[in-house]
N, C-alpha and C. Protein backbone atom coordinates (compact mmCIF):
# COMPACT_ATOMS: atom_id res chain seq x y z
N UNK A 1 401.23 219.12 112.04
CA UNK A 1 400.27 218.07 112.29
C UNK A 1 399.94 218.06 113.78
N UNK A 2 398.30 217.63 114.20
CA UNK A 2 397.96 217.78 116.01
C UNK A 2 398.00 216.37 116.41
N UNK A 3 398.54 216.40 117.47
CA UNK A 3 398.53 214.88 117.74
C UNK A 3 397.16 214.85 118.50
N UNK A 4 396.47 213.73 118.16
CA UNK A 4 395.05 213.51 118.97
C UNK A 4 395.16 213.38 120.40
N UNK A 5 396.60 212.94 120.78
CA UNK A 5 396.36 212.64 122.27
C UNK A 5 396.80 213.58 122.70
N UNK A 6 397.09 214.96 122.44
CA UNK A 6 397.29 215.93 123.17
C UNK A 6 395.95 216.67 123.62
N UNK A 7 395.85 217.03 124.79
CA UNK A 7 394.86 218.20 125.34
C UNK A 7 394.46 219.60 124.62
N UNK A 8 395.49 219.72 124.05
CA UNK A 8 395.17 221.14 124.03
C UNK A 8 396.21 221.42 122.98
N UNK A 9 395.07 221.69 121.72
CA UNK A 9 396.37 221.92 120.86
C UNK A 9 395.56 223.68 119.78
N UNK A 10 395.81 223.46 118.72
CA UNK A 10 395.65 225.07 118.38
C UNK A 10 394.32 225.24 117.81
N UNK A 11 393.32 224.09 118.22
CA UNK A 11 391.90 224.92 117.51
C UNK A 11 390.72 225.25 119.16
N UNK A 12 391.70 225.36 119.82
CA UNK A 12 390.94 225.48 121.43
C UNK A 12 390.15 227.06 121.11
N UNK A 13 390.74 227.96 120.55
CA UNK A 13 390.07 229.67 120.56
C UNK A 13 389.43 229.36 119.63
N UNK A 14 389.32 228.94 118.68
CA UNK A 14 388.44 228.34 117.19
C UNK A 14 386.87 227.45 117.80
N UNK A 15 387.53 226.43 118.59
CA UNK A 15 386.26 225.93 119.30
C UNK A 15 385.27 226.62 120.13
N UNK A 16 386.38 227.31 121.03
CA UNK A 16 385.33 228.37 121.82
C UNK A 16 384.72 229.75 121.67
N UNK A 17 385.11 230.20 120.44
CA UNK A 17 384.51 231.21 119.50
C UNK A 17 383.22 230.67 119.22
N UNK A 18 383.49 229.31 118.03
CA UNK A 18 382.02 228.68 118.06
C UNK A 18 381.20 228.34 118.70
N UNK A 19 381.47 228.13 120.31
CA UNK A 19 380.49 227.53 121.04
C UNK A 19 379.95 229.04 121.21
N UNK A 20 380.64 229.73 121.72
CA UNK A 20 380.14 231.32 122.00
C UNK A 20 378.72 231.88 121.04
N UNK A 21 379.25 231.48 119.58
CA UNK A 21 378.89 232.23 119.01
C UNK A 21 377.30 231.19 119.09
N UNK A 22 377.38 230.01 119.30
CA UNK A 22 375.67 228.82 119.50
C UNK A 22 374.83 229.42 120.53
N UNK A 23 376.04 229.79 121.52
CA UNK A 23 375.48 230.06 122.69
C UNK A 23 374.65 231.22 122.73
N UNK A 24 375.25 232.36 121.74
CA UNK A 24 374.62 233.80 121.78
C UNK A 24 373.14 233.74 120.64
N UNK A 25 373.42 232.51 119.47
CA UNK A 25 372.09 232.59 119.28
C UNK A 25 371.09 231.93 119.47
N UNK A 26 371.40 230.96 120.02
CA UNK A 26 370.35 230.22 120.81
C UNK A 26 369.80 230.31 122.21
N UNK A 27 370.59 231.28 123.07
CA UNK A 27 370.10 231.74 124.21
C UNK A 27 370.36 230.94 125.41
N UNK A 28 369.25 230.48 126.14
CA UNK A 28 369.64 229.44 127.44
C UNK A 28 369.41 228.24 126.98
N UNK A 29 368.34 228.02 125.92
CA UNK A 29 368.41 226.75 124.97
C UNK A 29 369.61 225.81 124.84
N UNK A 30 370.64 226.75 124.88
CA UNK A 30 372.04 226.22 124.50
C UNK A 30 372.35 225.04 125.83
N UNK A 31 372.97 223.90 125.48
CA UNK A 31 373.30 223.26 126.51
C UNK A 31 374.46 223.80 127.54
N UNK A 32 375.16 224.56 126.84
CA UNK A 32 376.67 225.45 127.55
C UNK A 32 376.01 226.76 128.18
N UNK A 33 374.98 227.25 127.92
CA UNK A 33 374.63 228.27 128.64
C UNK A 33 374.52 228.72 129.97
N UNK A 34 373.84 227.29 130.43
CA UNK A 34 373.60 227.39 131.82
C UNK A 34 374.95 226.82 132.51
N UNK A 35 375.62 225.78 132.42
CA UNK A 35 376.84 225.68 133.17
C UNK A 35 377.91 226.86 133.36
N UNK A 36 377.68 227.58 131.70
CA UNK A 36 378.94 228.83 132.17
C UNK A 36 378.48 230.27 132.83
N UNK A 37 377.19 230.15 132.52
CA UNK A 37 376.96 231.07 133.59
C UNK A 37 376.58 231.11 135.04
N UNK A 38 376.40 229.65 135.54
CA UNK A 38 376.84 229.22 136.78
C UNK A 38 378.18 229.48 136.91
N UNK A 39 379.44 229.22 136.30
CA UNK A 39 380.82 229.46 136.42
C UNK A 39 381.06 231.13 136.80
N UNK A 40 379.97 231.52 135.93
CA UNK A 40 380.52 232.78 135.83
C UNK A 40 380.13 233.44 137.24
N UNK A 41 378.76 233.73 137.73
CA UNK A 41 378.59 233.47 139.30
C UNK A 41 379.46 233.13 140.07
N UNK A 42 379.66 232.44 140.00
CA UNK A 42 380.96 231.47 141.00
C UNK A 42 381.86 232.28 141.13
N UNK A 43 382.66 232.60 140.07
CA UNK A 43 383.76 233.30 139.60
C UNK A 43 383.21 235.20 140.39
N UNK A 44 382.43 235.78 140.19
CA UNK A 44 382.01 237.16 140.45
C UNK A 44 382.42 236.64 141.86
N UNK A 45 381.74 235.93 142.88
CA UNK A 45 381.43 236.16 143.97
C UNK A 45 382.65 235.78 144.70
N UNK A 46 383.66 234.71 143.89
CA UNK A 46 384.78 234.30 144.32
C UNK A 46 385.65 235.58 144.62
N UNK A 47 385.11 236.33 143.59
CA UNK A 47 386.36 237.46 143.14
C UNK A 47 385.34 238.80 144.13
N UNK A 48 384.76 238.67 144.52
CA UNK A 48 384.37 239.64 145.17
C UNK A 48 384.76 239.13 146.48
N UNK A 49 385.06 237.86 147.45
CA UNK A 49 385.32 237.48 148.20
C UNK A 49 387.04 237.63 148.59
N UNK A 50 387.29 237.44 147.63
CA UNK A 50 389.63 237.57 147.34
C UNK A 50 389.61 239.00 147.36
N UNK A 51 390.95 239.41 148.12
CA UNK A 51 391.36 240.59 148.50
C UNK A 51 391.93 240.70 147.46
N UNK A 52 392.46 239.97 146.53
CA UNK A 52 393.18 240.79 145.17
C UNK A 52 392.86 240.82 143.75
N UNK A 53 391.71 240.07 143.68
CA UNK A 53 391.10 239.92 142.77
C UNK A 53 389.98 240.49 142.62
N UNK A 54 389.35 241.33 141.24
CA UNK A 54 387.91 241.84 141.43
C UNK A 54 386.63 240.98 140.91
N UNK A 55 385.74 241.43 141.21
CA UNK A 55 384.37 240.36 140.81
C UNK A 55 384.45 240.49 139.13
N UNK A 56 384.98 241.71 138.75
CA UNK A 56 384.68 241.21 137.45
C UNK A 56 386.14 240.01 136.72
N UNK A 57 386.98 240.43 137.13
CA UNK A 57 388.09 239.50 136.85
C UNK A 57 387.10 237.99 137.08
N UNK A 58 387.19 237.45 138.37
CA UNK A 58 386.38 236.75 138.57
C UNK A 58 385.07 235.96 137.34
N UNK A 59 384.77 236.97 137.36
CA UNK A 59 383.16 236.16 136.28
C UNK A 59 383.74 236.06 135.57
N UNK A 60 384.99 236.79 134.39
CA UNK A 60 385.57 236.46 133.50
C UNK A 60 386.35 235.06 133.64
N UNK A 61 387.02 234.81 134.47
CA UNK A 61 387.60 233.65 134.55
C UNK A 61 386.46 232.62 135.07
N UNK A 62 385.63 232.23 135.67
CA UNK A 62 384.67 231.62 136.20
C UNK A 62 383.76 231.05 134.24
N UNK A 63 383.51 232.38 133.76
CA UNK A 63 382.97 232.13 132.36
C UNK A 63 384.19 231.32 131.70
N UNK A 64 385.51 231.94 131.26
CA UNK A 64 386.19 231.23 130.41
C UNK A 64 386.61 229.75 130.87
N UNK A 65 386.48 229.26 132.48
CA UNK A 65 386.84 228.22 132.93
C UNK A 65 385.95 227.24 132.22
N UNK A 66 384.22 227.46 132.67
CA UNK A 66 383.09 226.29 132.29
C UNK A 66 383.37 226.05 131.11
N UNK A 67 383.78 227.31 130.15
CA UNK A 67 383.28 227.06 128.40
C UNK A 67 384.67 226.21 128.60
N UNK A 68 386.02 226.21 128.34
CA UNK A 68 387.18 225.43 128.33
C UNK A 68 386.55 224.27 128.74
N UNK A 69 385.67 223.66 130.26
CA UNK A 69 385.57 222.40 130.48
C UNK A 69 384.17 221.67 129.22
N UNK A 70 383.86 222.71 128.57
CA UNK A 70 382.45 222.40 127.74
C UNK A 70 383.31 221.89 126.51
N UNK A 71 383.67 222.50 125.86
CA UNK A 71 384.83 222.35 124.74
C UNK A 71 385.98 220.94 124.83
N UNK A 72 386.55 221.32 126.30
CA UNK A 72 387.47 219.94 126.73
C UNK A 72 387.14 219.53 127.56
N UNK A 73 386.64 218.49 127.76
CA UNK A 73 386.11 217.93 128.90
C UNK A 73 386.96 217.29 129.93
């Protein structure tokens, strides 16, 4: 059983599959579109800026950060 007042419990990859999957057919239409790919920007240039991290690491985490705050707010 999930307790409601927990953050983060086991349908978090279930949720963000689905938003993914709104997002890919509806395009920029999507309300999550444009915030995570601002993240994801963020994230490239962050990671192109860090000596140990690469830009693509970066956009990846920059993308998976926004969609997590879209999903959980």
């Amino acid at each position: 059983m999930t307790d409601p007042e927990k953050p983060i419990d086991n349908r978090i990859l279930a949720d963000a599959v689905d938003e993914v999957k709104a997002m890919g057919k509806e395009g920029l239409a999507h309300p999550s579109s444009k915030p995570v790919l601002t993240g994801a920007a963020v994230g490239a240039v962050a990671g192109g800026l860090l000596p140990v991290v690469t830009w693509p690491v970066g956009l990846i985490a920059g993308a998976g950060y926004m969609i997590y705050k879209r999903i959980r707010p």
